[in-house]
PDB file of N, CA and C in Angstrom:
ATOM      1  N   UNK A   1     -55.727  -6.279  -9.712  1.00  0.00           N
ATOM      2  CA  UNK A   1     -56.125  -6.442  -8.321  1.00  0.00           C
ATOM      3  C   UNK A   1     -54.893  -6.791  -7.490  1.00  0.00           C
ATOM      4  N   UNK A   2     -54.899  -6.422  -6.043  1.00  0.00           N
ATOM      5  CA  UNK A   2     -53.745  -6.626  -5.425  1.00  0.00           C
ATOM      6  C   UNK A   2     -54.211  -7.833  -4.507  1.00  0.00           C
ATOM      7  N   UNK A   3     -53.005  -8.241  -4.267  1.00  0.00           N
ATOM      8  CA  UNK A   3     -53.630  -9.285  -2.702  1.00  0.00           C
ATOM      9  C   UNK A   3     -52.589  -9.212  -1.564  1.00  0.00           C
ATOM     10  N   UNK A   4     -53.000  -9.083  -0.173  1.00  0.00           N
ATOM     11  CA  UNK A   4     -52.366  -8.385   0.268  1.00  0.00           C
ATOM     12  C   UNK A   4     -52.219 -10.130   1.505  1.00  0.00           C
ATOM     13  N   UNK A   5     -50.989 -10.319   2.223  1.00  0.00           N
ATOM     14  CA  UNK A   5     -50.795 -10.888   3.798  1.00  0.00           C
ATOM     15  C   UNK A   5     -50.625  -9.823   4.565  1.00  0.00           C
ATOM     16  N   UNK A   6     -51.535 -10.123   5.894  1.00  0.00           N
ATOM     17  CA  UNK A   6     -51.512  -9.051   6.945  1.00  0.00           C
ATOM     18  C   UNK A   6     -51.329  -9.422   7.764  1.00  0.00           C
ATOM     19  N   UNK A   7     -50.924  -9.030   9.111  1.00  0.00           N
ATOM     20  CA  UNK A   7     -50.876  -9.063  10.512  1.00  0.00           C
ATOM     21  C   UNK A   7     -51.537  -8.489  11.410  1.00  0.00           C
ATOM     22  N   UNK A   8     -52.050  -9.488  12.209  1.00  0.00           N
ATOM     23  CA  UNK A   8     -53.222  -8.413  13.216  1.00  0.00           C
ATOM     24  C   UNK A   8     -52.591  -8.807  14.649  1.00  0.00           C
ATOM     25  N   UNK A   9     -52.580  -7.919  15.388  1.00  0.00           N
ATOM     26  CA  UNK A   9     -51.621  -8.517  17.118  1.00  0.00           C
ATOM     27  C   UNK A   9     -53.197  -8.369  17.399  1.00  0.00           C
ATOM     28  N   UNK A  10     -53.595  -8.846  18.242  1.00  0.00           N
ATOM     29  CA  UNK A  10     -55.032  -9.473  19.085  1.00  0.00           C
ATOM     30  C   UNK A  10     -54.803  -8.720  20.376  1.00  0.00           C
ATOM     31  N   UNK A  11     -55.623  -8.831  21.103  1.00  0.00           N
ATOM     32  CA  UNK A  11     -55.902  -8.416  22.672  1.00  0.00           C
ATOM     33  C   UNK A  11     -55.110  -9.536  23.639  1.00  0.00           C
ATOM     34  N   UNK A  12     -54.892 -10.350  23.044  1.00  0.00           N
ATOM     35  CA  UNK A  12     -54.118 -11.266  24.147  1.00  0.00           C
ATOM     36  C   UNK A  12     -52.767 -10.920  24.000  1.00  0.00           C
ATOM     37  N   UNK A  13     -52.319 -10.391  23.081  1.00  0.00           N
ATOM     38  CA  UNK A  13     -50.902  -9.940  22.263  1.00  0.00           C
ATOM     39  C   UNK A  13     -50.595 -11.629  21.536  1.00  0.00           C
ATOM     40  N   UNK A  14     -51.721 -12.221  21.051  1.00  0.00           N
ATOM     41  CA  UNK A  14     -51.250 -13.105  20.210  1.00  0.00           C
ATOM     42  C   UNK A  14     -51.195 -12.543  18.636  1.00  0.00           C
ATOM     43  N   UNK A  15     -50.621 -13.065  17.399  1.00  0.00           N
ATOM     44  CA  UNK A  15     -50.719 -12.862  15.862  1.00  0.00           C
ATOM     45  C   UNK A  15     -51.679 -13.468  15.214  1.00  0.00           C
ATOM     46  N   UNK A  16     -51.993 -12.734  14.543  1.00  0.00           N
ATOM     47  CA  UNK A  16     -53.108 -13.870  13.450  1.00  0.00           C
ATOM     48  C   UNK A  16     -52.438 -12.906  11.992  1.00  0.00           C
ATOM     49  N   UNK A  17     -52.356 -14.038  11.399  1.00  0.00           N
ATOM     50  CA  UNK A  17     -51.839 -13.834   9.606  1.00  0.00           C
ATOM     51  C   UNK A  17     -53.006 -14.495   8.955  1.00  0.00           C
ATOM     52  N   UNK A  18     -53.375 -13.188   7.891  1.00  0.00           N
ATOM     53  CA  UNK A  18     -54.048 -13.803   6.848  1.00  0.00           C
ATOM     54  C   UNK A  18     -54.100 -13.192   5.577  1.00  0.00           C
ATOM     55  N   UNK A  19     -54.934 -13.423   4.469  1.00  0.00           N
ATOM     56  CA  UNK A  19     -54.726 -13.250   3.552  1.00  0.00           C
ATOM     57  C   UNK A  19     -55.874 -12.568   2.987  1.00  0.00           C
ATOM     58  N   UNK A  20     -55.912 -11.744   2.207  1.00  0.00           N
ATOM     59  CA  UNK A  20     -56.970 -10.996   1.717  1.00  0.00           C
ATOM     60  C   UNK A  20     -57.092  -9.664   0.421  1.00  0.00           C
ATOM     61  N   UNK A  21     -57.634  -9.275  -0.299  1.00  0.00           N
ATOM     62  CA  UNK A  21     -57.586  -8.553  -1.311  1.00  0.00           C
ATOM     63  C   UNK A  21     -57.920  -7.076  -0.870  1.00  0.00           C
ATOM     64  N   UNK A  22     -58.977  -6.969   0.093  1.00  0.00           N
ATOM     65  CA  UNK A  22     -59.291  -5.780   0.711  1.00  0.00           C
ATOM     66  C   UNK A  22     -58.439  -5.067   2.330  1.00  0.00           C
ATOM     67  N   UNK A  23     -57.456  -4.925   2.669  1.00  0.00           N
ATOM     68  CA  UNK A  23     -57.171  -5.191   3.797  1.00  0.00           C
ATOM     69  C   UNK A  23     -58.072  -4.203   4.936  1.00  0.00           C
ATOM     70  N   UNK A  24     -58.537  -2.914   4.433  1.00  0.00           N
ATOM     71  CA  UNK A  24     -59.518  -2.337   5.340  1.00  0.00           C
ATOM     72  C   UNK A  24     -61.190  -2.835   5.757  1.00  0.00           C
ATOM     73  N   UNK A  25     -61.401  -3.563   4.587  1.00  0.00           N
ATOM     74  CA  UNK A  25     -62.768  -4.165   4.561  1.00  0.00           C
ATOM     75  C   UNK A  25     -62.468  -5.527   5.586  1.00  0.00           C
ATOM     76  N   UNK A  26     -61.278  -6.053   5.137  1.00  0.00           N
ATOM     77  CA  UNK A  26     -61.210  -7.084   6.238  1.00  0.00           C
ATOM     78  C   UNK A  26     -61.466  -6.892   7.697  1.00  0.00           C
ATOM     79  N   UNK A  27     -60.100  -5.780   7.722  1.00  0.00           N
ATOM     80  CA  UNK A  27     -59.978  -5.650   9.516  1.00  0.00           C
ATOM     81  C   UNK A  27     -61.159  -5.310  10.096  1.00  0.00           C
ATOM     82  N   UNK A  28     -61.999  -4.505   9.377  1.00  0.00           N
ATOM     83  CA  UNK A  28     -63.532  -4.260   9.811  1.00  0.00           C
ATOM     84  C   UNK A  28     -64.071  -5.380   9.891  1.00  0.00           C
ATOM     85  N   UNK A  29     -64.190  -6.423   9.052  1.00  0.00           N
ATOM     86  CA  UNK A  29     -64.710  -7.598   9.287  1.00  0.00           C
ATOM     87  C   UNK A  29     -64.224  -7.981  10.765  1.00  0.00           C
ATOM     88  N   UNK A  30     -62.876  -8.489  11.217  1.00  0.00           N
ATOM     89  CA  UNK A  30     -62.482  -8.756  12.363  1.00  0.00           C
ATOM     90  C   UNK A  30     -63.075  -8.523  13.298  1.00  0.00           C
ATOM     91  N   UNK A  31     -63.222  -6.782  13.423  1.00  0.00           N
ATOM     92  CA  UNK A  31     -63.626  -6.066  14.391  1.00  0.00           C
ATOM     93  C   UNK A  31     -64.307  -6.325  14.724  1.00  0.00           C
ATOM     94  N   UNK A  32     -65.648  -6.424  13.530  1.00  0.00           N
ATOM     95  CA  UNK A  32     -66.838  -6.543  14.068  1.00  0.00           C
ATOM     96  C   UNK A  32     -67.244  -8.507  14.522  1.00  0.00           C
ATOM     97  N   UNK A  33     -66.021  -9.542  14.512  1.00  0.00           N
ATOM     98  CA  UNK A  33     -66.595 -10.523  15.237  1.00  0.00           C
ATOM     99  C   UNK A  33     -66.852 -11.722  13.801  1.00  0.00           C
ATOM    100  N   UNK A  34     -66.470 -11.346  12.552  1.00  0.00           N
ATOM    101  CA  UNK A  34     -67.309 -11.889  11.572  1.00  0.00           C
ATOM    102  C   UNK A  34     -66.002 -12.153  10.334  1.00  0.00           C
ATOM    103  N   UNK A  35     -64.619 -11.968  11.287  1.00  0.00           N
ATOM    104  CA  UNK A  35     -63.297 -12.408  10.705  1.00  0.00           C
ATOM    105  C   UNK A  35     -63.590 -14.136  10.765  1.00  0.00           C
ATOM    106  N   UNK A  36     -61.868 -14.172  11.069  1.00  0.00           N
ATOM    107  CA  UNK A  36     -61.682 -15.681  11.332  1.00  0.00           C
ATOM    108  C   UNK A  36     -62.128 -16.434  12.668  1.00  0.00           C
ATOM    109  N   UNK A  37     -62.700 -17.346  12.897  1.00  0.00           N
ATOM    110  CA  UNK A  37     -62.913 -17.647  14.212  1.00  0.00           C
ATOM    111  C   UNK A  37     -61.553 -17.343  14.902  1.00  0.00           C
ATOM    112  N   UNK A  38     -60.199 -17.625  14.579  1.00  0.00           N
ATOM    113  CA  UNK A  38     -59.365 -17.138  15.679  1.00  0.00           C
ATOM    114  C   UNK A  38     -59.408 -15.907  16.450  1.00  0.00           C
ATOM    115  N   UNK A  39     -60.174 -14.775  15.620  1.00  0.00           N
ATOM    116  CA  UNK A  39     -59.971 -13.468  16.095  1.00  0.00           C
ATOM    117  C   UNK A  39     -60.599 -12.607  17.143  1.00  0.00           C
ATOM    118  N   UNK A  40     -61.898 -13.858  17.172  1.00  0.00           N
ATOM    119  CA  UNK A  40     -63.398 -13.756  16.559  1.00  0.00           C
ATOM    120  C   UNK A  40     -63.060 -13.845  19.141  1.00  0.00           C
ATOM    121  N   UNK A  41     -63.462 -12.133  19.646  1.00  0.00           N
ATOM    122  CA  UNK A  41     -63.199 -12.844  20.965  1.00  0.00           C
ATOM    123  C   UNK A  41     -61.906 -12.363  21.554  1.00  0.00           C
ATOM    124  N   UNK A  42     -61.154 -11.821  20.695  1.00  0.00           N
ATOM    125  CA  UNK A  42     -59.832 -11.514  20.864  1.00  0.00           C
ATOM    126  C   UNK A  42     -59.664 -10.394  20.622  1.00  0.00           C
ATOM    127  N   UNK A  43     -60.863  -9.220  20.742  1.00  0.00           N
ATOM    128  CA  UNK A  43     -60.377  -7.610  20.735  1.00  0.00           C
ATOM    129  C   UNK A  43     -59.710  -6.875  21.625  1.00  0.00           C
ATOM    130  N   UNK A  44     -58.759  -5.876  21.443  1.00  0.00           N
ATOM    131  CA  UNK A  44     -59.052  -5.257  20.263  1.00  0.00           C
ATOM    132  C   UNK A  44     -58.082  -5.794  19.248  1.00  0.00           C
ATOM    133  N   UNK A  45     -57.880  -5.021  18.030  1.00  0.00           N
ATOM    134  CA  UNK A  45     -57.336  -5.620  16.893  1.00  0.00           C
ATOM    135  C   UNK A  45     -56.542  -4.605  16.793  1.00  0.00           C
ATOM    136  N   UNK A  46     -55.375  -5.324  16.022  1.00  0.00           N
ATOM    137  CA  UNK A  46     -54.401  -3.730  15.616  1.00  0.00           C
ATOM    138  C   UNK A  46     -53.559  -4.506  14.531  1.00  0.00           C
ATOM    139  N   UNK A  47     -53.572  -3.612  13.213  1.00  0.00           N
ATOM    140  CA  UNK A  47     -53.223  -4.170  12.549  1.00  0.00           C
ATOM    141  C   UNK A  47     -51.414  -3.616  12.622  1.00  0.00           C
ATOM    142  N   UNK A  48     -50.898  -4.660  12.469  1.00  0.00           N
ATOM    143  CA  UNK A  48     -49.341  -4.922  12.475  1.00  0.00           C
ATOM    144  C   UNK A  48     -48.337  -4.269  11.555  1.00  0.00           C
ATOM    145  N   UNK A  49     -49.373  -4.858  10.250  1.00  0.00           N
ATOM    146  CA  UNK A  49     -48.503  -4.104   8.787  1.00  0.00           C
ATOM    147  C   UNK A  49     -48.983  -5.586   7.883  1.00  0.00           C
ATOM    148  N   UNK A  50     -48.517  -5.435   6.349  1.00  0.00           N
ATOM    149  CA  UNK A  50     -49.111  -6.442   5.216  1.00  0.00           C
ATOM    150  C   UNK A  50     -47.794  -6.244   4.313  1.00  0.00           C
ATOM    151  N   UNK A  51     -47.770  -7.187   3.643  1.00  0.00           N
ATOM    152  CA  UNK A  51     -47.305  -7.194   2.525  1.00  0.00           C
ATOM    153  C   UNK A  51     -48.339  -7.662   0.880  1.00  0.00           C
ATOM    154  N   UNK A  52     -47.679  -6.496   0.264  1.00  0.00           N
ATOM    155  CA  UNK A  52     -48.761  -6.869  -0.952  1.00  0.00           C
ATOM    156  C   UNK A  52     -47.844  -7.616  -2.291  1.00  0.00           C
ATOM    157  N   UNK A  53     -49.144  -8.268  -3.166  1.00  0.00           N
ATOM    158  CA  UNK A  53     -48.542  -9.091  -4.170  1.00  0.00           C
ATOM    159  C   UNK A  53     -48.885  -9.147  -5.346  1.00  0.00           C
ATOM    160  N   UNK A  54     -48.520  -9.600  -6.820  1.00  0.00           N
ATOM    161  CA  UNK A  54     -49.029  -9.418  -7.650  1.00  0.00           C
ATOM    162  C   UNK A  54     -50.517  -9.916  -8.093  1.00  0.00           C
ATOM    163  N   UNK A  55     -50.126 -11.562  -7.377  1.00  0.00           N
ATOM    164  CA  UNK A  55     -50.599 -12.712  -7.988  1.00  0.00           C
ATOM    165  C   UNK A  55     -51.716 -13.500  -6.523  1.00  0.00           C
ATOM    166  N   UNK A  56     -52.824 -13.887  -6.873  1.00  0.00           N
ATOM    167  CA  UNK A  56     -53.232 -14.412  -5.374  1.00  0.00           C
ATOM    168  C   UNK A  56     -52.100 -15.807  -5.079  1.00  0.00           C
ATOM    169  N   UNK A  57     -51.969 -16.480  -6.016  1.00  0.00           N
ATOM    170  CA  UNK A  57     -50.888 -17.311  -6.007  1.00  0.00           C
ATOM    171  C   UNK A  57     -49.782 -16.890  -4.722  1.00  0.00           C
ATOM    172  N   UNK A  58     -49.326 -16.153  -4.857  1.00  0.00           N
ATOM    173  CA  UNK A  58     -47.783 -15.593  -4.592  1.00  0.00           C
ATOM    174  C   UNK A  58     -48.284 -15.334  -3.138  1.00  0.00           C
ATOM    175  N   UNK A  59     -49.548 -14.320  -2.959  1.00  0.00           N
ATOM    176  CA  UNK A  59     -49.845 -14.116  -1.482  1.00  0.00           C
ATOM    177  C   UNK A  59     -50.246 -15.401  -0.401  1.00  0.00           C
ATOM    178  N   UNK A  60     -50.934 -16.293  -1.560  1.00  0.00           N
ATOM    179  CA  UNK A  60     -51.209 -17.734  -0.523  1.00  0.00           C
ATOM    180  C   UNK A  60     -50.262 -18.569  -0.362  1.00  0.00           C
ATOM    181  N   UNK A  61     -48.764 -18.415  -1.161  1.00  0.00           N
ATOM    182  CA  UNK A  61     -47.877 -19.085  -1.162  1.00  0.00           C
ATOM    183  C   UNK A  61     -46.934 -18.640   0.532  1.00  0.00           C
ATOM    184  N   UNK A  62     -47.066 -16.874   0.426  1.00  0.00           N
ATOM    185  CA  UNK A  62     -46.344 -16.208   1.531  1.00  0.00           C
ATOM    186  C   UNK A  62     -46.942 -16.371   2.946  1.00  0.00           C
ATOM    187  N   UNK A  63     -48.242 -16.337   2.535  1.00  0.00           N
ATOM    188  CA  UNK A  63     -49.124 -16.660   3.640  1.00  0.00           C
ATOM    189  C   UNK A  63     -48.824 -18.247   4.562  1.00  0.00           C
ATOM    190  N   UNK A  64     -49.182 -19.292   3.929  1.00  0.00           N
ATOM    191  CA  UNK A  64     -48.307 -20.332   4.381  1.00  0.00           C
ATOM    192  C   UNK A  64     -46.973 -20.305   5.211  1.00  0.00           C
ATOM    193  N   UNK A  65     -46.094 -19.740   4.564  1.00  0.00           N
ATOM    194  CA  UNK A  65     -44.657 -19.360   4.778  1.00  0.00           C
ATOM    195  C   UNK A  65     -44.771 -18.647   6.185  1.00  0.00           C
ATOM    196  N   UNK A  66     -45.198 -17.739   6.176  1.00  0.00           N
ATOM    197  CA  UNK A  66     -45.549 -16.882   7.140  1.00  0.00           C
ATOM    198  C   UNK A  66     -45.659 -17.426   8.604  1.00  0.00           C
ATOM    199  N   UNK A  67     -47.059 -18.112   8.555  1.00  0.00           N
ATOM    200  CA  UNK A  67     -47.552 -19.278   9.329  1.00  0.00           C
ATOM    201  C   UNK A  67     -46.522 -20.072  10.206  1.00  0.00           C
ATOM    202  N   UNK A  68     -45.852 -20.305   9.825  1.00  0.00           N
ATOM    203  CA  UNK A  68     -44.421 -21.267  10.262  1.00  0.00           C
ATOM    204  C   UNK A  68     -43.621 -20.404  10.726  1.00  0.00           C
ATOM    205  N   UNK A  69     -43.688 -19.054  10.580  1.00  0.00           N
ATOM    206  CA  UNK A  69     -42.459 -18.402  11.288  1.00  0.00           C
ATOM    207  C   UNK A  69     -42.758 -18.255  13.022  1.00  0.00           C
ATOM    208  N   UNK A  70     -41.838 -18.388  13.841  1.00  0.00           N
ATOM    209  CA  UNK A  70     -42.250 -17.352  15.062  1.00  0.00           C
ATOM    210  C   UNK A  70     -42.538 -15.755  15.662  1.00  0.00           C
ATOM    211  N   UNK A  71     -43.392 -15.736  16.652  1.00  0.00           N
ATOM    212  CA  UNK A  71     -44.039 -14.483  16.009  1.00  0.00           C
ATOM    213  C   UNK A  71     -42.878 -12.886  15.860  1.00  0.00           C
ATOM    214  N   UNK A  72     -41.907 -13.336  16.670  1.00  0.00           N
ATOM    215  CA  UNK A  72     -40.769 -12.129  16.069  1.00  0.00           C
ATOM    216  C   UNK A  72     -40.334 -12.431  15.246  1.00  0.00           C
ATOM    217  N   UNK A  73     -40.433 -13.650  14.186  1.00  0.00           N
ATOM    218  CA  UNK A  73     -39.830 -13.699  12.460  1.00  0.00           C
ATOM    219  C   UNK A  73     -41.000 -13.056  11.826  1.00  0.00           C
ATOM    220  N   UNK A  74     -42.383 -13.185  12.290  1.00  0.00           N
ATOM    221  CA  UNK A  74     -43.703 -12.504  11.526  1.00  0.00           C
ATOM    222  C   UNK A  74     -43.793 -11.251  11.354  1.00  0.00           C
ATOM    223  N   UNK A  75     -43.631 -10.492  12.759  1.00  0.00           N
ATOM    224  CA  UNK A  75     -43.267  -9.327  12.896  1.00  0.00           C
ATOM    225  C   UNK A  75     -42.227  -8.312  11.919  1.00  0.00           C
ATOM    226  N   UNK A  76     -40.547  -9.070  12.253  1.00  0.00           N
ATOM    227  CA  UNK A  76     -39.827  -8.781  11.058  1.00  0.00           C
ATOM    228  C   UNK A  76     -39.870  -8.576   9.706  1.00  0.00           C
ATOM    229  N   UNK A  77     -40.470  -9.688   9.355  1.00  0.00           N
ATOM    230  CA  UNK A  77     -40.772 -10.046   7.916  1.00  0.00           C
ATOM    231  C   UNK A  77     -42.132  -8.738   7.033  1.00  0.00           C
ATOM    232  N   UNK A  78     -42.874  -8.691   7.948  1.00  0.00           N
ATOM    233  CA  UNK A  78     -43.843  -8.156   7.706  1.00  0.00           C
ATOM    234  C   UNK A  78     -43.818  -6.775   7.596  1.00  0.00           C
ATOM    235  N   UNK A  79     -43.217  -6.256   8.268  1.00  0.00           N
ATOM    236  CA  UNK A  79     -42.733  -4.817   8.450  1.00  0.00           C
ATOM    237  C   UNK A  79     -41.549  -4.421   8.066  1.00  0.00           C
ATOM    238  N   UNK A  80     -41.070  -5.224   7.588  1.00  0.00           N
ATOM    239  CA  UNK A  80     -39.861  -5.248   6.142  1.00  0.00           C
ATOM    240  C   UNK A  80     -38.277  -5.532   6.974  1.00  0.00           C
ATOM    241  N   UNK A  81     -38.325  -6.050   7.728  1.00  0.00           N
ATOM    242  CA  UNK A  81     -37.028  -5.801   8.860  1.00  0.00           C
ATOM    243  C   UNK A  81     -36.174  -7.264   7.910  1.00  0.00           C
ATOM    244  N   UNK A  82     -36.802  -8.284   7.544  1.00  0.00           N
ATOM    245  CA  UNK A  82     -36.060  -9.131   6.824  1.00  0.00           C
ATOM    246  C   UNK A  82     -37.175  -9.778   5.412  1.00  0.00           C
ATOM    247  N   UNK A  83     -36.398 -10.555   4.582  1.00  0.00           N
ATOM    248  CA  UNK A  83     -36.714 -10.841   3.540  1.00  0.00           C
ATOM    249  C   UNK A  83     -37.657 -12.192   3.755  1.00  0.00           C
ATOM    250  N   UNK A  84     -38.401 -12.945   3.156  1.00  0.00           N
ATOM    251  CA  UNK A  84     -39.261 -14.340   3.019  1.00  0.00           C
ATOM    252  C   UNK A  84     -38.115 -14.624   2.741  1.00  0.00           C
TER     253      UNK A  84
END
């Protein structure tokens, strides 16, 4: 099984990072209102880009990491422009 961190830019042009095994089943979740409360209000959705991982470990570890960056280090990172 894979586990994937994703990026979604929101309708406000804010980020939301999260974490998940399905990333298309998710963003549908979003869409439809039944994501994270952050998202939940904030259409439309567009997903950014993900990085995938071996271990759920490793993705909740990046995920965290992630979290703390600003949103042009999220951006970068995510879409491969720099390394975690």
């Amino acid at each position: 099984m894979s586990h994937f961190v994703y990026l979604l830019r929101c309708g406000d042009n804010t980020l939301y990072t999260g974490y998940t095994t399905d990333i298309k089943r998710r963003l549908g979740q979003h869409q439809r209102g039944k994501g994270a409360k952050y998202t939940r209000g904030r259409c439309p959705l567009s997903l950014v880009g993900y990085l995938q991982f071996a271990s759920r470990g490793e993705a909740l570890a990046a995920e965290a990491r992630i979290k703390t960056f600003s949103p042009r280090k999220k951006v970068e990172v995510i879409v491969g422009a720099r390394e975690l």
